[in-house]
Protein backbone atom coordinates (compact mmCIF):
# COMPACT_ATOMS: atom_id res chain seq x y z
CA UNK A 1 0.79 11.12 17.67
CA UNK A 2 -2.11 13.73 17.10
CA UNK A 3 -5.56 11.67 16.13
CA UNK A 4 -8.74 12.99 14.59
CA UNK A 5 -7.37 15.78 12.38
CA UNK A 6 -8.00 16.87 8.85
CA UNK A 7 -6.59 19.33 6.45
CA UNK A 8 -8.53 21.00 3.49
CA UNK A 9 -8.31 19.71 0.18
CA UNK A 10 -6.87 21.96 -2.20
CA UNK A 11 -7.62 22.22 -5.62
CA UNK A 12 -6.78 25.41 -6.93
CA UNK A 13 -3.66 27.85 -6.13
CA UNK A 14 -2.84 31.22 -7.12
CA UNK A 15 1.03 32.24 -7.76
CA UNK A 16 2.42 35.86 -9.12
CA UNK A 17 5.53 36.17 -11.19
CA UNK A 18 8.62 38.05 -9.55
CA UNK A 19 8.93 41.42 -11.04
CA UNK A 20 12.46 43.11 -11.72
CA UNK A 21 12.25 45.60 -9.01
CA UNK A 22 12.45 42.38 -6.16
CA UNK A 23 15.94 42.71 -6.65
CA UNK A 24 16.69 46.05 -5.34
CA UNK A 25 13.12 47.48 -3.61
CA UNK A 26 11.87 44.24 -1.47
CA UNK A 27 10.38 45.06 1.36
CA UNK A 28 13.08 43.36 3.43
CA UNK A 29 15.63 45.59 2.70
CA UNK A 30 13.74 48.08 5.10
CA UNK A 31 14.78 45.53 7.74
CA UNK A 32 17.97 44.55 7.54
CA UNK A 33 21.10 45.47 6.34
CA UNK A 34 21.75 45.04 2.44
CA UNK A 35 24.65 43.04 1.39
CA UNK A 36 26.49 41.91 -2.18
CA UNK A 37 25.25 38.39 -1.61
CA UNK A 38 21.62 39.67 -0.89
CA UNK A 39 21.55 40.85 -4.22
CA UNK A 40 18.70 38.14 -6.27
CA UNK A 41 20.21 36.73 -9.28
CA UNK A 42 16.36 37.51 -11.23
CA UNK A 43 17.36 34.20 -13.65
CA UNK A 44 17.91 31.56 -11.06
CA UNK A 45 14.78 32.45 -8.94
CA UNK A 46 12.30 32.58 -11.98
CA UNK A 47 13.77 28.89 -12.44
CA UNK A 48 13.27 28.45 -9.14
CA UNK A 49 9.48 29.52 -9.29
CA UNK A 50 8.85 28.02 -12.50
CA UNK A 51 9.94 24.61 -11.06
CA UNK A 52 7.49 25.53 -7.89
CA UNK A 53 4.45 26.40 -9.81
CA UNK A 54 4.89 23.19 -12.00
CA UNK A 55 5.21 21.08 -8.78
CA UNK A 56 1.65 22.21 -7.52
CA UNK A 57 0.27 21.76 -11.13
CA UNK A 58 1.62 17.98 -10.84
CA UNK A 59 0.23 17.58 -7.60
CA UNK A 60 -3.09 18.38 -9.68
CA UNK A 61 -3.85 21.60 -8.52
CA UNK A 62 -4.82 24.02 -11.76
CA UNK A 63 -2.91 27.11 -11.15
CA UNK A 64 -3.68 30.89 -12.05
CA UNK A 65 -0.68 32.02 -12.73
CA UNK A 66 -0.93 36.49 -12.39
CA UNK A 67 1.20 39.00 -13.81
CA UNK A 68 4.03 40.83 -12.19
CA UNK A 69 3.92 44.50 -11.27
CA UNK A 70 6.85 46.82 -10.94
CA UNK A 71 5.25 48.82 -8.60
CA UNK A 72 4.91 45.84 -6.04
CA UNK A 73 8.44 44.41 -5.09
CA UNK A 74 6.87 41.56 -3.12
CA UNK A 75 4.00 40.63 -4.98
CA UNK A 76 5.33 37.17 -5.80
CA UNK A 77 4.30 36.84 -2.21
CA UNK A 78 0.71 35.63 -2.47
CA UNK A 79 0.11 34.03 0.71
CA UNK A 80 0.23 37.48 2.15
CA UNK A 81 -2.71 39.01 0.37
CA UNK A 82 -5.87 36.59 1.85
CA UNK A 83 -6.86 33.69 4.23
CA UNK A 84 -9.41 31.20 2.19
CA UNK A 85 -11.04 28.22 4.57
CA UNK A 86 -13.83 26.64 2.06
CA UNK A 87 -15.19 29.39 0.14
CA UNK A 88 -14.95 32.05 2.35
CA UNK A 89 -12.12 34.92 1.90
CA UNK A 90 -10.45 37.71 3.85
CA UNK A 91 -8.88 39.73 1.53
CA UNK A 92 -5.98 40.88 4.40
CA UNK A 93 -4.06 44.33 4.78
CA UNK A 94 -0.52 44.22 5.20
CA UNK A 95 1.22 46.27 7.09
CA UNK A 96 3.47 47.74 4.32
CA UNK A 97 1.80 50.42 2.56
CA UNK A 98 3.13 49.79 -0.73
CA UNK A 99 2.37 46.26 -0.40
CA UNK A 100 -1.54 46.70 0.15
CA UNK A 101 -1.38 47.40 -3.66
CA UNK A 102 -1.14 43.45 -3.97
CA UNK A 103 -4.66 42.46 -2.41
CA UNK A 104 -6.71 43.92 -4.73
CA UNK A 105 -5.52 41.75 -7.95
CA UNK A 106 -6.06 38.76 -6.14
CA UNK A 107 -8.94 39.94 -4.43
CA UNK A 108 -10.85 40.11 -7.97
CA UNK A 109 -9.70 37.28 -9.35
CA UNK A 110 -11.58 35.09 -5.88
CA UNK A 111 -14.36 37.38 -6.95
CA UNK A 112 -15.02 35.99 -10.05
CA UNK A 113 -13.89 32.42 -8.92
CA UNK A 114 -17.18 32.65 -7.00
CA UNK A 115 -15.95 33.07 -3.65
CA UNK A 116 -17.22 34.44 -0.32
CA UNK A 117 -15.48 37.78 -0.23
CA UNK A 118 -14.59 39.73 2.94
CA UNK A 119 -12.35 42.78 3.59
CA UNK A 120 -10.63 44.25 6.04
CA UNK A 121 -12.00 48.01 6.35
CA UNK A 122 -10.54 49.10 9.70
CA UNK A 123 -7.42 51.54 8.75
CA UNK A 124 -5.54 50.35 12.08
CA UNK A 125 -5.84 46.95 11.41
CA UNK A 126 -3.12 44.66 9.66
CA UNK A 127 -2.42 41.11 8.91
CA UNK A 128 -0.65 38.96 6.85
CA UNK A 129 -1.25 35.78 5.36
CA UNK A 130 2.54 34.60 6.28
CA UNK A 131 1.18 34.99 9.89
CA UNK A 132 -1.78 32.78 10.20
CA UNK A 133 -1.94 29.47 10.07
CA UNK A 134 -4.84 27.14 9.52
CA UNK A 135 -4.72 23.52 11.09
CA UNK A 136 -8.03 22.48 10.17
CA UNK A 137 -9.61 22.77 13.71
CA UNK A 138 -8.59 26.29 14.44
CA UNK A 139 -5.98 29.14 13.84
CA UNK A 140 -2.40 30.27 15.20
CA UNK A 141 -1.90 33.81 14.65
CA UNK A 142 1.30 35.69 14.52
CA UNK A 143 1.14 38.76 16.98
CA UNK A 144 3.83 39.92 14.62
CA UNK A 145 5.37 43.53 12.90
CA UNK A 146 3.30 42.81 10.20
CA UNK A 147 -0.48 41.87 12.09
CA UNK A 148 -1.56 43.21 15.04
CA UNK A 149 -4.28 43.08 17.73
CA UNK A 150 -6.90 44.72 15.10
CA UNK A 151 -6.26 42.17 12.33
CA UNK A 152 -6.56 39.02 14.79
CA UNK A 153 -9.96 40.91 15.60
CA UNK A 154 -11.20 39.96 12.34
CA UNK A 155 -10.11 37.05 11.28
CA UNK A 156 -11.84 35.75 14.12
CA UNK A 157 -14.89 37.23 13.74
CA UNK A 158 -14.61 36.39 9.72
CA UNK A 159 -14.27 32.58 10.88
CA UNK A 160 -16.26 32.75 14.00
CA UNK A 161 -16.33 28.53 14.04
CA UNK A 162 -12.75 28.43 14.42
CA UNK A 163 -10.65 29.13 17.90
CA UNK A 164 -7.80 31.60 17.17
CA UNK A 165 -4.41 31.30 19.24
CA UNK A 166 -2.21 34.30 19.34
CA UNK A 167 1.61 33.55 19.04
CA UNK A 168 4.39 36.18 19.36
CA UNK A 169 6.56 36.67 16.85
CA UNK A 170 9.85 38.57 17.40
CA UNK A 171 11.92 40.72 14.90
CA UNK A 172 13.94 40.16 12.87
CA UNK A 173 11.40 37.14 11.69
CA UNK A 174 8.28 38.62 9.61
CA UNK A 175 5.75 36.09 10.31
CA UNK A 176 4.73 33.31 12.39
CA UNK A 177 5.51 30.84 9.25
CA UNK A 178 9.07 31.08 9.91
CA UNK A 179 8.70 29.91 13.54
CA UNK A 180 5.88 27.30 13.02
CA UNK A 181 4.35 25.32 10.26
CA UNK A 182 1.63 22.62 9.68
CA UNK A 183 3.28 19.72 8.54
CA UNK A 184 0.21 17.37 8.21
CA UNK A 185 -2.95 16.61 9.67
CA UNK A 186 -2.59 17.31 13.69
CA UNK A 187 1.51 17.76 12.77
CA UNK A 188 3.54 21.02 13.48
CA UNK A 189 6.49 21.75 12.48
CA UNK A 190 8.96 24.10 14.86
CA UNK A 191 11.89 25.41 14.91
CA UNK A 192 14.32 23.95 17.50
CA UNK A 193 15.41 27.40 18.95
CA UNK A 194 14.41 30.08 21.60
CA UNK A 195 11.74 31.04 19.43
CA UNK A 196 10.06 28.02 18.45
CA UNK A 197 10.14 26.28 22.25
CA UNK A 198 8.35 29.50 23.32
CA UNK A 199 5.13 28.53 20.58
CA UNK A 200 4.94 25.41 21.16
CA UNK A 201 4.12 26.42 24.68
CA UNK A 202 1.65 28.54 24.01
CA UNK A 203 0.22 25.91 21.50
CA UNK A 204 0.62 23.46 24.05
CA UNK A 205 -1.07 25.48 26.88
CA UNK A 206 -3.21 27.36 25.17
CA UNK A 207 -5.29 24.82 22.50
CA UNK A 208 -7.80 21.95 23.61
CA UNK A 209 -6.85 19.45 20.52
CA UNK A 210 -3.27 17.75 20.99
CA UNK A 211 -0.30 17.90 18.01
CA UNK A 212 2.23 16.09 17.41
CA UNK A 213 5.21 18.37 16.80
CA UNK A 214 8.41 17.90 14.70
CA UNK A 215 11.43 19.95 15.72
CA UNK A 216 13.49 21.10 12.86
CA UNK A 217 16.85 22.38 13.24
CA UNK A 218 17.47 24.92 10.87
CA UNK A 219 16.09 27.96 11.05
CA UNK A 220 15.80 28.59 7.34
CA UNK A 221 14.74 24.99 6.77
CA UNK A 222 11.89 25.25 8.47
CA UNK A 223 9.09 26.28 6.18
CA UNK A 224 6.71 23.64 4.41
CA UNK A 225 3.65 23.08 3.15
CA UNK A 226 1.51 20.21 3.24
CA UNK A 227 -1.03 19.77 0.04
CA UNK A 228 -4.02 16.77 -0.08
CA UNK A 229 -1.12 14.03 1.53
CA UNK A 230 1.98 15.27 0.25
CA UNK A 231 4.59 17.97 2.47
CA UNK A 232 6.64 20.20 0.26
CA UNK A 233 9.85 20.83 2.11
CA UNK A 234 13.64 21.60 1.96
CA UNK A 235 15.85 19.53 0.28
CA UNK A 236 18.74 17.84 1.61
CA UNK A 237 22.35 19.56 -0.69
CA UNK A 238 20.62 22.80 0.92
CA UNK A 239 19.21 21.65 4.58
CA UNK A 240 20.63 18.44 5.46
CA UNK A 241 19.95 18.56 8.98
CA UNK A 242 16.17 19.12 8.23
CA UNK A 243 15.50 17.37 5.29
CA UNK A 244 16.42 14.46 7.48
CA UNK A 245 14.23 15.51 10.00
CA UNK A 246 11.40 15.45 7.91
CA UNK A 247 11.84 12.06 6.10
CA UNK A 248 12.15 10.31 9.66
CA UNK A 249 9.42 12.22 11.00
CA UNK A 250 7.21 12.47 8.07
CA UNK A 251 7.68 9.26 6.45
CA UNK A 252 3.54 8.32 6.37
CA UNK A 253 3.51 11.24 3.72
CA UNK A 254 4.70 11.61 0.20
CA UNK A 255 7.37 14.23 0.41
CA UNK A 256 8.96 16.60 -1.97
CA UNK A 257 12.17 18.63 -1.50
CA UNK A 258 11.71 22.09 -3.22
CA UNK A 259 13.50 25.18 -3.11
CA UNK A 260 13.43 28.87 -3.61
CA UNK A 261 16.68 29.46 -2.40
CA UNK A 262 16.84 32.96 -4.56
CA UNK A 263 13.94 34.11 -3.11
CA UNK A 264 15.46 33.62 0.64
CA UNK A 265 17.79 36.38 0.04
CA UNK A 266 14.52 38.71 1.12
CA UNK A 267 13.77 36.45 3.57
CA UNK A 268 11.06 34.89 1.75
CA UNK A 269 10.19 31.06 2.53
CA UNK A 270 8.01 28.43 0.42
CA UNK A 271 4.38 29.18 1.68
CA UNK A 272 5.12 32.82 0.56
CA UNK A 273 4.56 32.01 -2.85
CA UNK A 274 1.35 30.55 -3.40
CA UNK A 275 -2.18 30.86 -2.01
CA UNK A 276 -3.98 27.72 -1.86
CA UNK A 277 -7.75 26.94 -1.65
């Protein structure tokens, strides 16, 4: 078991409503291959968010809750947009031009929340929020379709305190979040697959603390989110396999099994749809 790790404390989180236009313009449709039971049924997955956004409200987070735009497919996608450690913000630059439209909302609203605001200026630069990932003691950083070698740049010299650990991310998988996941303090979650074995290794080679992983064997049940003691993750009629996983494994935390199943039909996961700081 990992010892002497910490996770920030959240207490606020910014969500985004899902627009109409998810359904037929999302960005993932530009990677794979649309079929009839792709298509979003808009109803069930505003449920589906509703019942999210109350869940970090109850976990006493207050929640801004922003508009949706048309003109942005994915901006229900929030984690994209920035990276926030304390009160410091990088305001990021995906790699979709349509969906660098999204940053500047939230981008204004951590301006007048008081925080530490930085940008990404260099035009050849991208990165994600789905790709980085923030384990209290230093970052893993998708080298991914949708951040590159520029946008790693950055972040590290944005957060010059904390190590930053490259970790390749193969298509057809977006980010680095739907490989590996911090499941606690000092806890990662992986993927039991090709994939996942190959970041552990470079976790395991590559950083000077130790973690304590937790293999999960469904792909798409992967994705969690831990927030001040409690881990957000599938639930069990969808993800059996996992869920289980994660109650064994994860039993010294309170645990709640969410989904936004709807919302996986663009291959979007749970951390996509909230920013948390």
């Amino acid at each position: 078991m990992a010892e002497g790790h910490s996770l920030p404390q959240y207490s606020r989180a910014i969500v985004r409503q899902i627009p109409d236009s998810i359904r037929d313009h999302s960005e993932a449709f530009k990677w794979k291959q649309r079929r009839t039971k792709d298509i979003i049924d808009l109803s069930k997955a505003r449920e589906e968010h509703g019942r999210y956004t109350q869940t970090l409200r109850d976990l006493g987070l207050e929640v801004t809750v922003l508009p949706a735009d048309e003109s942005t497919p994915d901006c229900p996608f929030v984690e994209d947009t920035c990276v926030v450690v304390g009160n410091r913000a990088l305001v990021t630059r995906p790699a979709d031009k349509t969906r660098r439209k999204e940053v500047d909302c939230v981008g204004k609203l951590l301006t007048d929340l008081g925080l530490e605001i930085n940008r990404i200026q260099d035009k050849g630069a991208t990165l994600e929020g789905g790709d980085v990932i923030f384990t209290g003691k230093e970052f893993f950083v998708g080298a991914s379709t949708q951040s590159n070698k520029a946008g790693r740049k950055i972040l590290a010299e944005t957060f010059p305190e904390y190590p930053v650990i490259s970790i390749p991310v193969e298509p057809p998988e977006f980010h680095l979040k739907g490989v590996v996941c911090c499941a606690g303090p000092g806890v990662i979650a992986i993927g039991d697959h090709k994939e996942g074995r190959k970041a552990w290794e470079i976790i395991r080679k590559t950083s000077k603390y130790t973690y304590e992983p937790v293999w999960i064997p469904d792909y798409l049940g992967l994705n969690c989110i831990h927030v001040n003691g409690t881990v957000l993750h599938c639930r069990e009629d969808e993800w059996p396999n996992s869920s289980k996983v994660f109650a064994e494994k994860l039993a010294r935390f309170r645990r709640i099994e969410l989904s936004v199943g709807e919302l996986k039909k663009v291959d979007a996961a749970m951390s996509c749809c909230s920013l948390l700081f």
